[in-house]
N, C-alpha and C. Protein backbone atom coordinates (compact mmCIF):
# COMPACT_ATOMS: atom_id res chain seq x y z
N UNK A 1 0.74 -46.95 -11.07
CA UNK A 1 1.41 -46.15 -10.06
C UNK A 1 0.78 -46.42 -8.71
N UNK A 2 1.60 -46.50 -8.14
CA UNK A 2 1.12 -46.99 -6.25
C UNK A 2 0.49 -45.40 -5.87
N UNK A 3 -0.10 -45.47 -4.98
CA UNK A 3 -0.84 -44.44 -4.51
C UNK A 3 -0.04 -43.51 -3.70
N UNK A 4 1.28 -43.98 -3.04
CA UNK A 4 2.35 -43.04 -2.44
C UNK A 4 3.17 -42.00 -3.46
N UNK A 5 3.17 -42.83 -4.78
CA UNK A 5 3.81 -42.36 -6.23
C UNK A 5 3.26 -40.95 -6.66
N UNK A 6 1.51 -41.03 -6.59
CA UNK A 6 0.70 -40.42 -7.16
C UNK A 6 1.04 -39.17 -5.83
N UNK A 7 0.64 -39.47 -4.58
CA UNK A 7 0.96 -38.51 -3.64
C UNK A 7 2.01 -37.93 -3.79
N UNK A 8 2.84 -38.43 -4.08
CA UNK A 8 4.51 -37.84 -4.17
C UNK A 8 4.36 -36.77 -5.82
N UNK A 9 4.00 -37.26 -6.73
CA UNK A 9 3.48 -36.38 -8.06
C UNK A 9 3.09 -35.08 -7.70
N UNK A 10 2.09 -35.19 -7.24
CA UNK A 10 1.08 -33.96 -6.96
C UNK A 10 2.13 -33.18 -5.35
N UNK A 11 2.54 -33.71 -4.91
CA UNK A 11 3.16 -33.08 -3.83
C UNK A 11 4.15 -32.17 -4.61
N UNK A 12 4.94 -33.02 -5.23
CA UNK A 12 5.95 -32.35 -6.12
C UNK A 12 5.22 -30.91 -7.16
N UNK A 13 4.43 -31.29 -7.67
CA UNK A 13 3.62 -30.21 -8.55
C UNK A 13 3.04 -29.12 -7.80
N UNK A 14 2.74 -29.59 -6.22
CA UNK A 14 1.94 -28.04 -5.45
C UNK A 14 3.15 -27.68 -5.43
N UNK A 15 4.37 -28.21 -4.91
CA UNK A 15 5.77 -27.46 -5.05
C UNK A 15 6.07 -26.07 -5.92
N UNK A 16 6.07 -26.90 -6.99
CA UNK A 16 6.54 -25.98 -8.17
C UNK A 16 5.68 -24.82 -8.36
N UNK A 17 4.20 -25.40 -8.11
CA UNK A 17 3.55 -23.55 -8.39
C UNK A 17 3.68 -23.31 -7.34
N UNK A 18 3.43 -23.63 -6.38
CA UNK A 18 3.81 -22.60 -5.23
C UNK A 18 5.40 -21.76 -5.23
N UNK A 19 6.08 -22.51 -5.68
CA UNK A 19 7.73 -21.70 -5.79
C UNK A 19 7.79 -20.82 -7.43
N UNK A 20 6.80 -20.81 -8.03
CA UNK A 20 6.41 -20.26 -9.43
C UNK A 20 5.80 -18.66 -8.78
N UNK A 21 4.79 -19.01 -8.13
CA UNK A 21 3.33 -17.76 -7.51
C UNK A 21 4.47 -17.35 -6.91
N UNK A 22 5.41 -17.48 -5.76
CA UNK A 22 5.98 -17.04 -4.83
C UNK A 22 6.85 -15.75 -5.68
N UNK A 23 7.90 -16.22 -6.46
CA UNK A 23 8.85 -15.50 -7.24
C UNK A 23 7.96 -14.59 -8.53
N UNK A 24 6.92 -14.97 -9.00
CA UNK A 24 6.13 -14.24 -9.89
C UNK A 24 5.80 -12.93 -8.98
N UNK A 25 5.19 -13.11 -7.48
CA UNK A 25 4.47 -12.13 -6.64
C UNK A 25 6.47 -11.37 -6.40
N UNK A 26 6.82 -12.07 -6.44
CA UNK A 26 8.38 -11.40 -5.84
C UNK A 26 8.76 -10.11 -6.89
N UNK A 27 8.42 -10.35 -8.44
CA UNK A 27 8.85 -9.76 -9.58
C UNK A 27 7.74 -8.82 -9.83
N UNK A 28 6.78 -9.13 -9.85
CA UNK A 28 5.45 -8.42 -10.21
C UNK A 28 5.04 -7.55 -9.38
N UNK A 29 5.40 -7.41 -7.97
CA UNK A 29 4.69 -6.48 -6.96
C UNK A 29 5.56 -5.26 -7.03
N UNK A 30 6.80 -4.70 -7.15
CA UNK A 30 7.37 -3.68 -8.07
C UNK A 30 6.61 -2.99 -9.62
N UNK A 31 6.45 -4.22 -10.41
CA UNK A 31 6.12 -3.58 -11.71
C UNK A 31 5.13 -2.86 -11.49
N UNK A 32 3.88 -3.76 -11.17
CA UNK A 32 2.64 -3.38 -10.93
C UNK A 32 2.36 -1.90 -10.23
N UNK A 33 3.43 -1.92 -8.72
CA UNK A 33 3.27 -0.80 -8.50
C UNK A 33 3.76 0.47 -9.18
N UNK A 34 4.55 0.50 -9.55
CA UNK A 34 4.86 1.57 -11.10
C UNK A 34 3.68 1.87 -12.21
N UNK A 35 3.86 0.69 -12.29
CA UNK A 35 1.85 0.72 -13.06
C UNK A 35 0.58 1.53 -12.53
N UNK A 36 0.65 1.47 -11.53
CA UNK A 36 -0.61 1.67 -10.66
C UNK A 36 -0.58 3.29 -10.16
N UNK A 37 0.79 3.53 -10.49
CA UNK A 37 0.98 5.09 -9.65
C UNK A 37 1.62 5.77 -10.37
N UNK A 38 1.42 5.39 -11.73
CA UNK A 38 1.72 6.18 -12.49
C UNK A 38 1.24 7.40 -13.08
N UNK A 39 -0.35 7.26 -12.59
CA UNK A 39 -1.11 8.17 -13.06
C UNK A 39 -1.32 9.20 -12.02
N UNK A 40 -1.42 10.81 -12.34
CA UNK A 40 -1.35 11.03 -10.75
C UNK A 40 -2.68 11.40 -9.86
N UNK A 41 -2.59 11.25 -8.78
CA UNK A 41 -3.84 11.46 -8.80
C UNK A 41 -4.34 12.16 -7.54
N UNK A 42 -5.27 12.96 -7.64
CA UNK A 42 -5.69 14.40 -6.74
C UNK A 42 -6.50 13.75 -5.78
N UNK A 43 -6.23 14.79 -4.46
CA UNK A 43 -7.47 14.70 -3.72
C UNK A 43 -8.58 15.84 -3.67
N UNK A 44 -9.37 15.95 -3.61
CA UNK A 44 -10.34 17.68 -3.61
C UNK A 44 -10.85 17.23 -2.31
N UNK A 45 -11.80 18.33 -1.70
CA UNK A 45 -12.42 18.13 -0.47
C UNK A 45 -13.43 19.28 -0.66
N UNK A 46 -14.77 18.58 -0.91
CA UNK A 46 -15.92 19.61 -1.06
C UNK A 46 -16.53 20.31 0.25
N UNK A 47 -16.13 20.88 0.75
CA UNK A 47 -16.47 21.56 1.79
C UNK A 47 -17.08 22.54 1.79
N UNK A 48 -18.97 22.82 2.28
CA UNK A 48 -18.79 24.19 2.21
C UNK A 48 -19.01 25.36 3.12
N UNK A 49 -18.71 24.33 4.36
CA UNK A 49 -18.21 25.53 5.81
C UNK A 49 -16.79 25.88 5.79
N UNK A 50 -16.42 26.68 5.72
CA UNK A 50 -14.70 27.19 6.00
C UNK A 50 -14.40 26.89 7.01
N UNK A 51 -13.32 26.74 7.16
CA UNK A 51 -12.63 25.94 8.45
C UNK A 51 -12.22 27.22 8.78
N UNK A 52 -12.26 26.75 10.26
CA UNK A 52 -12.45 28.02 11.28
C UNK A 52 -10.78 28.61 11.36
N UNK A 53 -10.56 29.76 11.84
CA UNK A 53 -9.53 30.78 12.02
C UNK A 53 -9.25 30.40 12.88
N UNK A 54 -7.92 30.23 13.54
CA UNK A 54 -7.06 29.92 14.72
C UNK A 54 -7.23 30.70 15.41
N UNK A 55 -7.25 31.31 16.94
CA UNK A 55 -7.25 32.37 17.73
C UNK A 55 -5.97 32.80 17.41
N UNK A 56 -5.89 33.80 17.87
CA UNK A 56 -4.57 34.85 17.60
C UNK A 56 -3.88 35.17 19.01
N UNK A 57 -2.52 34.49 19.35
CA UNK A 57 -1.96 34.82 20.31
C UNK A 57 -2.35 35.98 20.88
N UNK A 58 -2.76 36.20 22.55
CA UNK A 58 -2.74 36.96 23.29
C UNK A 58 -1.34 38.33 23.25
N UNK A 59 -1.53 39.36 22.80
CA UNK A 59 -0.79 40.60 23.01
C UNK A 59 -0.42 41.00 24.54
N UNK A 60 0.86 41.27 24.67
CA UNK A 60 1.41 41.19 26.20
C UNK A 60 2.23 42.57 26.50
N UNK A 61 1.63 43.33 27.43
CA UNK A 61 1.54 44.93 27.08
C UNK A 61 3.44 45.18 27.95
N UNK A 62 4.01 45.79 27.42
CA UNK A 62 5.78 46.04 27.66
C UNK A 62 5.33 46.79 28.98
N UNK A 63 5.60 45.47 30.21
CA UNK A 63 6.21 45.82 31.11
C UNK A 63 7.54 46.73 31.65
N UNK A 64 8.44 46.74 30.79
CA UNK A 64 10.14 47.30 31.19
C UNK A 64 9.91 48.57 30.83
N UNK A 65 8.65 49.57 31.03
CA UNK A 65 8.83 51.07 31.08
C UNK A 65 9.52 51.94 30.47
């Protein structure tokens, strides 16, 4: 085989897996994510200062007598 032959082989072959990986990642990145989030899963937050109280709107004394 001439050495352009052999180039042309292997050119042809990165082809194919690359158009293989491409459509595999196309099919698989759905499943997987179904897979992956299927379980459910919590957040907690150990805190142990209480988060502070909002001020309380200002009271606005009835002007209209």
């Amino acid at each position: 085989m001439a050495f352009k032959d052999v180039l042309s082989l292997c050119g042809r072959i990165g082809l194919i897996v690359t158009a293989f990986a491409f459509v595999a990642g196309i099919v698989a990145g759905p499943v997987l994510e179904k897979i992956w989030s299927s379980h459910p899963t919590t957040v907690t937050q150990n805190d142990t200062v209480p988060s502070p109280v909002p001020p309380a709107p200002p009271v606005q004394a009835n002007a209209g007598g």
